[in-house]
PDB file of N, CA and C in Angstrom:
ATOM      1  N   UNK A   1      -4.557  -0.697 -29.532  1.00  0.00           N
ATOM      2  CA  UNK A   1      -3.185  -0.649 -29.080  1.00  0.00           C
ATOM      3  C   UNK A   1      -3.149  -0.154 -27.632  1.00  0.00           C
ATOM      4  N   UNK A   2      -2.448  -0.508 -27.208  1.00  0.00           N
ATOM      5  CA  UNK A   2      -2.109  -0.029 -25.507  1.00  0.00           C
ATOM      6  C   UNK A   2      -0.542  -0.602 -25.158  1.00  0.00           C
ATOM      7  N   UNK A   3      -0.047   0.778 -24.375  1.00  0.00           N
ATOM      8  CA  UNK A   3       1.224   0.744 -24.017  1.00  0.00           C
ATOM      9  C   UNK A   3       1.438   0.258 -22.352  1.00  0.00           C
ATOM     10  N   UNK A   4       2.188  -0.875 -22.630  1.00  0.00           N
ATOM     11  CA  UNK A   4       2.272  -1.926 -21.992  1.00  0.00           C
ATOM     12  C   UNK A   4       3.762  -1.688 -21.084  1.00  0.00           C
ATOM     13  N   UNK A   5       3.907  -1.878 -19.715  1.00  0.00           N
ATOM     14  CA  UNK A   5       4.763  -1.135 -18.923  1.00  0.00           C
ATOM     15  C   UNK A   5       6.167  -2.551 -18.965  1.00  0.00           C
ATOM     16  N   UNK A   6       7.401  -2.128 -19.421  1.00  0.00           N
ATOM     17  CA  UNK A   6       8.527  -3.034 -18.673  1.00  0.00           C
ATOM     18  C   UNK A   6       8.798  -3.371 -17.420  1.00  0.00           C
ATOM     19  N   UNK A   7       8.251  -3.949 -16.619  1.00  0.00           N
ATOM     20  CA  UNK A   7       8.409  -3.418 -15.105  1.00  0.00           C
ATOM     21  C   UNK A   7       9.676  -3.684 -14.812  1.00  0.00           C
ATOM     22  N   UNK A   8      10.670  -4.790 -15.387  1.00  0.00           N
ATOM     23  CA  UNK A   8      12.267  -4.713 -14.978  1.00  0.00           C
ATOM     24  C   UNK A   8      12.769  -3.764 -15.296  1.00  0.00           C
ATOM     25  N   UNK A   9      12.629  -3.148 -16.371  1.00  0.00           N
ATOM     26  CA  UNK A   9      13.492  -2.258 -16.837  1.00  0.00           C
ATOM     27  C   UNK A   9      12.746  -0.627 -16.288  1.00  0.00           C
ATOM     28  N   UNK A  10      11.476  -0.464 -15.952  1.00  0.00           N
ATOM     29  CA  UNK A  10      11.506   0.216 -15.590  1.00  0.00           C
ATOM     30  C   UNK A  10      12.147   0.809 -13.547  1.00  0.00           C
ATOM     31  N   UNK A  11      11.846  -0.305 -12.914  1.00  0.00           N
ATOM     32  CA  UNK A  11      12.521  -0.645 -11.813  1.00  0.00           C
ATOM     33  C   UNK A  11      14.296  -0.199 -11.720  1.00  0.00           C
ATOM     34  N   UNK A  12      15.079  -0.402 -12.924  1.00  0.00           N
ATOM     35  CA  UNK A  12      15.861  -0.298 -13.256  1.00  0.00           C
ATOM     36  C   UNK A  12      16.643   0.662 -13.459  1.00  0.00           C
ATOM     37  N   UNK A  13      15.552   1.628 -14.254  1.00  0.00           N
ATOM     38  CA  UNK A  13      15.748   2.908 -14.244  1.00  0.00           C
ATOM     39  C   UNK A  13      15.606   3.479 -12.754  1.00  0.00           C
ATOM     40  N   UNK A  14      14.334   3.546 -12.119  1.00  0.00           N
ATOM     41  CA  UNK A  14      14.627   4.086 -10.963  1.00  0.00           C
ATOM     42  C   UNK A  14      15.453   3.662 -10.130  1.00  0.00           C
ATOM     43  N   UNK A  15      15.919   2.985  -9.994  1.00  0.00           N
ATOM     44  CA  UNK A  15      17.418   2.402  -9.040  1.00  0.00           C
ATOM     45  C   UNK A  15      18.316   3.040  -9.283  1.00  0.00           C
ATOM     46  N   UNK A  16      18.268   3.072 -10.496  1.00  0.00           N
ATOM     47  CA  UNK A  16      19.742   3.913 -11.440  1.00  0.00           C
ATOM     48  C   UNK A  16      19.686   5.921 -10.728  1.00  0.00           C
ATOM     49  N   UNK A  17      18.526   5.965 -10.624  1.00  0.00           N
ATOM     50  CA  UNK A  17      18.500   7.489 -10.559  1.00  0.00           C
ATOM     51  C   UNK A  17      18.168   7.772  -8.743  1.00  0.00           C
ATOM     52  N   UNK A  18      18.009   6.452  -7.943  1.00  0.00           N
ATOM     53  CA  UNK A  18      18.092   6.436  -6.915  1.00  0.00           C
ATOM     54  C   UNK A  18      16.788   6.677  -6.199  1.00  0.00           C
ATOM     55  N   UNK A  19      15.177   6.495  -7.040  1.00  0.00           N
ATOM     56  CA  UNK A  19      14.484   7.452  -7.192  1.00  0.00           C
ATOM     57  C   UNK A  19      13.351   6.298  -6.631  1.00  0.00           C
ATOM     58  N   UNK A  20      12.460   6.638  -5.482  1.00  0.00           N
ATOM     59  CA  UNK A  20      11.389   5.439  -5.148  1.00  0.00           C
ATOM     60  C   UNK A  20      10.428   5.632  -6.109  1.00  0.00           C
ATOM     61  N   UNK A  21       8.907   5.024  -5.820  1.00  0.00           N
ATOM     62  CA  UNK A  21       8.171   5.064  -6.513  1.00  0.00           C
ATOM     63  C   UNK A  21       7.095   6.452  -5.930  1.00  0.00           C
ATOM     64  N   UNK A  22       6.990   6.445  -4.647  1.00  0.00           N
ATOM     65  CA  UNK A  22       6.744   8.406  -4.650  1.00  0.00           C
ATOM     66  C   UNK A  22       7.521   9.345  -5.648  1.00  0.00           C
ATOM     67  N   UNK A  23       8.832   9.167  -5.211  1.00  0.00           N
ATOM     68  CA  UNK A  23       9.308  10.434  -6.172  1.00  0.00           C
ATOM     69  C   UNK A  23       9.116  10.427  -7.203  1.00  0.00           C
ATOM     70  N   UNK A  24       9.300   9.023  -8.260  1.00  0.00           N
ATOM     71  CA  UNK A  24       8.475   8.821  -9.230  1.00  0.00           C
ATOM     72  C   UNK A  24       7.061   9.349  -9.642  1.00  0.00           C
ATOM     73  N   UNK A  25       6.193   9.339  -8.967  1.00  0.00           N
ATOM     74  CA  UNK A  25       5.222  10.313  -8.698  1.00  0.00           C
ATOM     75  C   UNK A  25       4.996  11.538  -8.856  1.00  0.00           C
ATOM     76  N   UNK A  26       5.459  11.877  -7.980  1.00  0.00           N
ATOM     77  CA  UNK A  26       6.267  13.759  -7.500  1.00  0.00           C
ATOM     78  C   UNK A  26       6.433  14.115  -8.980  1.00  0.00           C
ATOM     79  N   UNK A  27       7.864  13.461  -9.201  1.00  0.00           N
ATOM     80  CA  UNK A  27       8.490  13.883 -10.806  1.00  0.00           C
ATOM     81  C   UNK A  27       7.294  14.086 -12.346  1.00  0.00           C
ATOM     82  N   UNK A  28       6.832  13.108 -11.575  1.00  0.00           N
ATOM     83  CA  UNK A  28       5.991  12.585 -13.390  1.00  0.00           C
ATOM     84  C   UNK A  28       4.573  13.505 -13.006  1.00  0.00           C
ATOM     85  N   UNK A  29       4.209  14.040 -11.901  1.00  0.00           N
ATOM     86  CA  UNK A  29       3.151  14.480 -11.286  1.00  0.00           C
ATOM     87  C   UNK A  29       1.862  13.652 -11.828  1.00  0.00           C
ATOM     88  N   UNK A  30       2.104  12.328 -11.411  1.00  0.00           N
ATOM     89  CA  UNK A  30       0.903  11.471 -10.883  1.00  0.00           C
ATOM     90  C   UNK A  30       0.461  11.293  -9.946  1.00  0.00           C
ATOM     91  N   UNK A  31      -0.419  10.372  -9.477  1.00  0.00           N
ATOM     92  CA  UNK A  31      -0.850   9.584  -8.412  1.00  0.00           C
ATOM     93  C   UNK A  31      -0.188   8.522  -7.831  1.00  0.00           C
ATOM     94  N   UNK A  32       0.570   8.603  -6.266  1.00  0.00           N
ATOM     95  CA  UNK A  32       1.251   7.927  -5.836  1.00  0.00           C
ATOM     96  C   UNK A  32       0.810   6.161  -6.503  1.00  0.00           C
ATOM     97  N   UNK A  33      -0.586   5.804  -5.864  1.00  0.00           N
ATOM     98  CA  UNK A  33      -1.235   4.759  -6.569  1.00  0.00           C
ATOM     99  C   UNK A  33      -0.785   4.356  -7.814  1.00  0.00           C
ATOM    100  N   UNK A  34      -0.932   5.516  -8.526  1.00  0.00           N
ATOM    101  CA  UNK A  34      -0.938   5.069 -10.112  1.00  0.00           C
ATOM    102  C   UNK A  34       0.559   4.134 -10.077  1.00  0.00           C
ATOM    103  N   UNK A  35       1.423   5.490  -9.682  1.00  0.00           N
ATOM    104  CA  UNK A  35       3.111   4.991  -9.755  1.00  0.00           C
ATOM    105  C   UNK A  35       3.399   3.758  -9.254  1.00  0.00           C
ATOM    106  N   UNK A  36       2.513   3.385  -8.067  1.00  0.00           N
ATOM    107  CA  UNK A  36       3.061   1.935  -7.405  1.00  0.00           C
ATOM    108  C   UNK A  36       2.369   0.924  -8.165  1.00  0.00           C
ATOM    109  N   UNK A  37       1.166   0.827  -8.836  1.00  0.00           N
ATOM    110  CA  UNK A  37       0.445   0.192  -9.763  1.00  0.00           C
ATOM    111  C   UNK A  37       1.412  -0.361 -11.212  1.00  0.00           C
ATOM    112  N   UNK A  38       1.547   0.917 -11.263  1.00  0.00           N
ATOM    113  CA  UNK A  38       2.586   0.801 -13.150  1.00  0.00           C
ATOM    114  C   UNK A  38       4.123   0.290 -12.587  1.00  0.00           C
ATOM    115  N   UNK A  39       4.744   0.687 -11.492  1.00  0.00           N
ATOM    116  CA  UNK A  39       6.249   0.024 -11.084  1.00  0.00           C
ATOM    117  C   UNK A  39       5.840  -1.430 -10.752  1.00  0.00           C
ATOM    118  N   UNK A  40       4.532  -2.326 -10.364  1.00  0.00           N
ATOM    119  CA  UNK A  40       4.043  -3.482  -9.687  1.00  0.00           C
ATOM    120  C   UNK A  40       3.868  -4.732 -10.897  1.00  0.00           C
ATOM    121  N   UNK A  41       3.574  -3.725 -12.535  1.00  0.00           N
ATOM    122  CA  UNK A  41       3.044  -4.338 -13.644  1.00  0.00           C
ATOM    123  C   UNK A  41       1.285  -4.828 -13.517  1.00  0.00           C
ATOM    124  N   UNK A  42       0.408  -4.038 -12.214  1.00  0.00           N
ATOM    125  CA  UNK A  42      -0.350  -4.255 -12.075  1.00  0.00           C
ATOM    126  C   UNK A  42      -1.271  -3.541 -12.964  1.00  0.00           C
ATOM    127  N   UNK A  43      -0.854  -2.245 -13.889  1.00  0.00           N
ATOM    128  CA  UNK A  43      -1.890  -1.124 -14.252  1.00  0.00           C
ATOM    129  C   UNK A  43      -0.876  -0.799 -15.467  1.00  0.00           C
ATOM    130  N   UNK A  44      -1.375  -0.697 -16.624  1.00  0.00           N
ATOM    131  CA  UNK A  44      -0.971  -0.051 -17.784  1.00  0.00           C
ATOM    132  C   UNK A  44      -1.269   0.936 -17.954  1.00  0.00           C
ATOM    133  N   UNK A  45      -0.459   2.049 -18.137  1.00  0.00           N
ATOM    134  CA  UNK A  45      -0.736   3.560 -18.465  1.00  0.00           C
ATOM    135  C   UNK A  45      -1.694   3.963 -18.927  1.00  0.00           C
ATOM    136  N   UNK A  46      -1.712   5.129 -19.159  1.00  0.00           N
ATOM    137  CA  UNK A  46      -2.939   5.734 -20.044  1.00  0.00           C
ATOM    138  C   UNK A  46      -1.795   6.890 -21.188  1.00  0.00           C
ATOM    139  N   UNK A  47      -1.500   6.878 -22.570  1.00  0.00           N
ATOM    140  CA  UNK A  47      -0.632   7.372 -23.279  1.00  0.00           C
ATOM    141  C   UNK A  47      -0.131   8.996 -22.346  1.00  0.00           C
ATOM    142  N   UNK A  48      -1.053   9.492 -22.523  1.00  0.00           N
ATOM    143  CA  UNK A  48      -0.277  10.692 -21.510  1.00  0.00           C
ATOM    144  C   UNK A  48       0.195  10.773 -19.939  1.00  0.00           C
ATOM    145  N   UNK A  49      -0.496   9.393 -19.028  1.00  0.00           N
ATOM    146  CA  UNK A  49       0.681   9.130 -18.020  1.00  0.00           C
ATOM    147  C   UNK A  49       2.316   8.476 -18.320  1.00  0.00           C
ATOM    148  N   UNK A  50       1.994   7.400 -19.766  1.00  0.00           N
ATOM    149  CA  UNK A  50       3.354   7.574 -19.820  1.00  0.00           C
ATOM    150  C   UNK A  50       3.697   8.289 -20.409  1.00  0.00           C
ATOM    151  N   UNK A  51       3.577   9.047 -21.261  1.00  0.00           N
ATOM    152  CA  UNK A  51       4.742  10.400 -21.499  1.00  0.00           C
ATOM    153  C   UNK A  51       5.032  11.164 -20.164  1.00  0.00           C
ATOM    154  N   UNK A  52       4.297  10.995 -19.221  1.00  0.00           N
ATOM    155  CA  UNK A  52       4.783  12.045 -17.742  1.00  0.00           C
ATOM    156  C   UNK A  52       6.083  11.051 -17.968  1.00  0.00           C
ATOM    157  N   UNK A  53       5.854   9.770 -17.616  1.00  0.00           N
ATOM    158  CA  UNK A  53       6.959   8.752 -16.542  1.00  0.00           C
ATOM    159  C   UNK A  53       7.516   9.396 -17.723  1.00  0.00           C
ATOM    160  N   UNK A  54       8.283   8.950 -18.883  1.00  0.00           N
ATOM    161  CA  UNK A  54       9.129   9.120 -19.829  1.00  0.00           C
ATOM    162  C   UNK A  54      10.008   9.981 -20.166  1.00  0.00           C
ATOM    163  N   UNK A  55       8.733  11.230 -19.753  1.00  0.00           N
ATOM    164  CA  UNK A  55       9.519  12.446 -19.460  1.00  0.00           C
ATOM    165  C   UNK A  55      10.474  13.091 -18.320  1.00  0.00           C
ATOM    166  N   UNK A  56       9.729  12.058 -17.162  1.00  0.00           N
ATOM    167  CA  UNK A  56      10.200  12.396 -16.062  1.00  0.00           C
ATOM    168  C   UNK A  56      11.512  11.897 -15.935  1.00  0.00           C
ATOM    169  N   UNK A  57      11.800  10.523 -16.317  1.00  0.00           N
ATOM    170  CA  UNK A  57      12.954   9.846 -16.412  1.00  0.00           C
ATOM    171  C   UNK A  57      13.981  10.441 -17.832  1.00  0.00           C
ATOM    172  N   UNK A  58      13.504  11.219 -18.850  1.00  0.00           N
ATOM    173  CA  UNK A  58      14.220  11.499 -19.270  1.00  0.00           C
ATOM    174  C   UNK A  58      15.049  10.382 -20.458  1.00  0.00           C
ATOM    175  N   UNK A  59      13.792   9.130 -20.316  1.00  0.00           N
ATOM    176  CA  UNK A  59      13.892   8.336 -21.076  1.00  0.00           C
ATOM    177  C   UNK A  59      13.352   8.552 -22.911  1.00  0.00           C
ATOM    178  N   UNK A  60      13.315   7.491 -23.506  1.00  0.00           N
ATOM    179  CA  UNK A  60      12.664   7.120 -24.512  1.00  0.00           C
ATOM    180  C   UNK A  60      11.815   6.266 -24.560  1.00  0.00           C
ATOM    181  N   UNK A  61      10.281   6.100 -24.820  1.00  0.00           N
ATOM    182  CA  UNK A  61       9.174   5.928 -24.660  1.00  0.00           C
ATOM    183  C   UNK A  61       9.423   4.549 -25.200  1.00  0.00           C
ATOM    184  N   UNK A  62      10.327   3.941 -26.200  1.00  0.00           N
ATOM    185  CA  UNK A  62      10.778   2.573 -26.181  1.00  0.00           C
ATOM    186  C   UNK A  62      11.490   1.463 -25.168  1.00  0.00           C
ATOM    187  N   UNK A  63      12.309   2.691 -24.006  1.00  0.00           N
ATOM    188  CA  UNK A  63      12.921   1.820 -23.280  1.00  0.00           C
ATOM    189  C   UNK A  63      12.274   1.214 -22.161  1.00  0.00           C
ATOM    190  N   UNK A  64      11.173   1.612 -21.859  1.00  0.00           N
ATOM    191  CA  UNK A  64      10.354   1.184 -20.592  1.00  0.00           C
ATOM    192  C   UNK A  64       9.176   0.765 -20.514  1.00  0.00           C
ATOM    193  N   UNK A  65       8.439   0.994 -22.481  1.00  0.00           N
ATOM    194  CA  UNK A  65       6.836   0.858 -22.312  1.00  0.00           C
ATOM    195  C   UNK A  65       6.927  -0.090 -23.956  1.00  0.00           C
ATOM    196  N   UNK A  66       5.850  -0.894 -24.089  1.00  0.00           N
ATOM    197  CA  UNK A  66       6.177  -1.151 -25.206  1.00  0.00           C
ATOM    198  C   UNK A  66       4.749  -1.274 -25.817  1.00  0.00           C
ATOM    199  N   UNK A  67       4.425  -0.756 -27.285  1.00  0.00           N
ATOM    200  CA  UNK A  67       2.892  -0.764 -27.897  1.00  0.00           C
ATOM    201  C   UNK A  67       2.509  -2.661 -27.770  1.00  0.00           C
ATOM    202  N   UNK A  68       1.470  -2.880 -28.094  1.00  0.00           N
ATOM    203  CA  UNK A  68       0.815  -3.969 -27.860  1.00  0.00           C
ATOM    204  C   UNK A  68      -0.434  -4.059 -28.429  1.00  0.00           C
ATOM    205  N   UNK A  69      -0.875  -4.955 -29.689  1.00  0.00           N
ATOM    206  CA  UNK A  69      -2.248  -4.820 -30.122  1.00  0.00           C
ATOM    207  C   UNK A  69      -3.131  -5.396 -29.138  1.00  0.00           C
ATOM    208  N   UNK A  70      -4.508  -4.290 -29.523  1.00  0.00           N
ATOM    209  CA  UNK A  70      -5.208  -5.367 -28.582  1.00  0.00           C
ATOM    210  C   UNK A  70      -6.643  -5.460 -29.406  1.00  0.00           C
ATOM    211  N   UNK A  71      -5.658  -5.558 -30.596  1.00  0.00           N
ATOM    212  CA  UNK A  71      -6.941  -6.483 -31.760  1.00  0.00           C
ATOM    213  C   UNK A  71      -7.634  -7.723 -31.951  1.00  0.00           C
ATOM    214  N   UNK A  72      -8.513  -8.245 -32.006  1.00  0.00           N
ATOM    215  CA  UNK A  72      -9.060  -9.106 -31.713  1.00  0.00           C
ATOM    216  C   UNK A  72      -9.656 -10.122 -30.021  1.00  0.00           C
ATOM    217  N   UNK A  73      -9.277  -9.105 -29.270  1.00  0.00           N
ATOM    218  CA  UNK A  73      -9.382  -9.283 -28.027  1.00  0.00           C
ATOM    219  C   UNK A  73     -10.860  -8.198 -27.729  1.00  0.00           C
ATOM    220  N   UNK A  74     -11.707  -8.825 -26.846  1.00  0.00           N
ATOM    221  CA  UNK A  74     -12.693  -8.379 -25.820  1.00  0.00           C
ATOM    222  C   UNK A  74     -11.866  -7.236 -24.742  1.00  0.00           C
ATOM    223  N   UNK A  75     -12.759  -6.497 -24.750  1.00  0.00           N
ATOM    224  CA  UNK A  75     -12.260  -5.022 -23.875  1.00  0.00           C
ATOM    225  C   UNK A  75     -13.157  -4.973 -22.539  1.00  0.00           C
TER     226      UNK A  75
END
């Protein structure tokens, strides 16, 4: 399983809160990189970076990330 990033809806959220993808950062205390990676849909989290974002936004871990098997697939 791996949690798989909304990038509209997460984009969405930060617009809403007025918030770039540094502060995004700042907030969630990641790596600027990471943040512009996961807002790009280029990089899927790691479960405890998204609980930072999730937390940081003050969201629910359904509205922005979504589980995803990754059964039967090569790693």
């Amino acid at each position: 399983m791996v949690a798989v990033v909304k990038v509209d809806r997460l984009v969405q959220h930060l617009y809403r809160k007025g918030w770039t993808r540094r502060k995004l950062a700042e907030e969630a205390r990641i790596g600027e990189a990471t943040a512009q990676q996961i807002c790009a849909g280029r990089r899927n989290p790691s479960p405890p970076v998204a609980k930072k974002i999730v937390d940081a936004l003050g969201l629910e871990f359904d509205e922005i990330f979504e589980i995803v098997s990754t059964e039967g697939f090569d790693n």
